[in-house]
Protein backbone atom coordinates (compact mmCIF):
# COMPACT_ATOMS: atom_id res chain seq x y z
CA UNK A 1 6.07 -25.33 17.66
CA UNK A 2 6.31 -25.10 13.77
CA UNK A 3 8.64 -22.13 12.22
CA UNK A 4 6.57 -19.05 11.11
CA UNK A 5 9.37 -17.30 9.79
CA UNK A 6 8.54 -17.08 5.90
CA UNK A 7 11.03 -15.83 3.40
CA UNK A 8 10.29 -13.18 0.86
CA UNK A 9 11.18 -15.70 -2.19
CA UNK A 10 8.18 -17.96 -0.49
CA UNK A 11 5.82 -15.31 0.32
CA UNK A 12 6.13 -14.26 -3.62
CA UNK A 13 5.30 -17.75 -5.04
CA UNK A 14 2.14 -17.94 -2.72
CA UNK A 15 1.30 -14.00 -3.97
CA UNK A 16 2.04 -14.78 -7.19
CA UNK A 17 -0.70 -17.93 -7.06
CA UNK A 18 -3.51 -15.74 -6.11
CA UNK A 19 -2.71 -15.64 -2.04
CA UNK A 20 -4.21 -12.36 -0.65
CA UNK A 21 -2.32 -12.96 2.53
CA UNK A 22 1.33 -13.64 0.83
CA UNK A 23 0.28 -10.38 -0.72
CA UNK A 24 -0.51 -8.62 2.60
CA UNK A 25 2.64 -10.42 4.43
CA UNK A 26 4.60 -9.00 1.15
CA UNK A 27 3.20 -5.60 1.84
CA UNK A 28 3.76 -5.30 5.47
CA UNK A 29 7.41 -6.63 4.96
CA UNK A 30 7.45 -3.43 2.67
CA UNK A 31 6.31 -1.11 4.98
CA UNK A 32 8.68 -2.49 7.68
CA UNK A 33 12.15 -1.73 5.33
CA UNK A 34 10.44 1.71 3.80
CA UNK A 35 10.06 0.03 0.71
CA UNK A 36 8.06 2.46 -1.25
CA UNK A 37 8.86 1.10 -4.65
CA UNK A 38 7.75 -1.95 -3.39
CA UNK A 39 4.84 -1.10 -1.78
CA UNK A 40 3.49 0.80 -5.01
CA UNK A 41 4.70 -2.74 -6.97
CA UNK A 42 2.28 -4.53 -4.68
CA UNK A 43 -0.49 -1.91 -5.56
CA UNK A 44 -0.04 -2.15 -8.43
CA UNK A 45 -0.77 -6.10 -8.11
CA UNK A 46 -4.04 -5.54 -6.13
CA UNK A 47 -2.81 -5.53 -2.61
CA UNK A 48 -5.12 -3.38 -0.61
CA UNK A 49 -3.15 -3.92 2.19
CA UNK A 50 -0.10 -1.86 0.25
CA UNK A 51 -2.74 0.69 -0.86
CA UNK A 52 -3.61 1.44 2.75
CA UNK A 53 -0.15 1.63 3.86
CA UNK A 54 0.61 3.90 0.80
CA UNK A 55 -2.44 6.35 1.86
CA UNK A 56 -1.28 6.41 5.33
CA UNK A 57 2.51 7.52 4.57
CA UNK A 58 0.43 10.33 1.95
CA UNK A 59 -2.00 11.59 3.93
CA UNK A 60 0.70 12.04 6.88
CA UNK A 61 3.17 13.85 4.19
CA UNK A 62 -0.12 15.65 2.69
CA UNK A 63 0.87 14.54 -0.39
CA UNK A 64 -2.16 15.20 -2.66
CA UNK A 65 -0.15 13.96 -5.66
CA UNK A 66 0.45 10.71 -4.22
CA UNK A 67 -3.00 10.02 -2.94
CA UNK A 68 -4.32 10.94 -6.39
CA UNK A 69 -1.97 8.18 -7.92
CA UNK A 70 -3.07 5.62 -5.26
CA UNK A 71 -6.47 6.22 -6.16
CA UNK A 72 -5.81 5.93 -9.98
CA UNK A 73 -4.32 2.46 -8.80
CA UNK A 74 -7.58 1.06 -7.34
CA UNK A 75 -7.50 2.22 -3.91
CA UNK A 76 -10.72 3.53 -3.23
CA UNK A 77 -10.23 4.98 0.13
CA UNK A 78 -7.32 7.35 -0.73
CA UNK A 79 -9.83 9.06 -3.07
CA UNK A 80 -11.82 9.61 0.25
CA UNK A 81 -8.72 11.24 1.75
CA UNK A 82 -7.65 12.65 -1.24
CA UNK A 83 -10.89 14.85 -1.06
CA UNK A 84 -11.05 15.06 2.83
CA UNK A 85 -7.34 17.15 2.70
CA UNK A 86 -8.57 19.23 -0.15
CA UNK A 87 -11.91 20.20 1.91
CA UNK A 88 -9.66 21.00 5.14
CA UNK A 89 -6.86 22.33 3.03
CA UNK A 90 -6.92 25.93 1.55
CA UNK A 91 -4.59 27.18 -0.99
CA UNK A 92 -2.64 30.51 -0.66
């Protein structure tokens, strides 16, 4: 059986060639050592996989301000949350 463990240095070469999966492997690694900084990096590249994990850690926090930004980055879908909390949401 061939060796599927892929280090970080490797997974960054493949991302860094265009490979949406490296980016996605990248991304969960991210999510796996709370790597925020990281995963906001990898939004920053394009990776919709870090932009999903990034809305799901915001919309759990309710963190408009941080939904907002993900959206700004290209992540259509936190837009969609971003305006679902403010709908359910009332301010005092």
């Amino acid at each position: 059986m061939a060796n599927t463990n892929i280090d970080r240095e490797t997974l960054r070469e493949l991302a860094d060639e265009g490979n949406e999966t490296a980016l996605d492997q990248l991304a969960d690694l991210a999510e796996a050592t709370e790597g925020v900084e990281e995963l906001s990096e990898l939004l920053d590249e394009g990776s919709t996989r870090a932009g999903f994990l990034l809305t799901r850690r915001a919309v759990a926090a309710g963190d408009l301000r941080a939904l907002r930004r993900i959206a700004d980055a290209g992540y259509e879908e936190a837009g969609d949350e971003l305006n679902r909390l403010l709908k359910t949401t009332r301010a005092d």
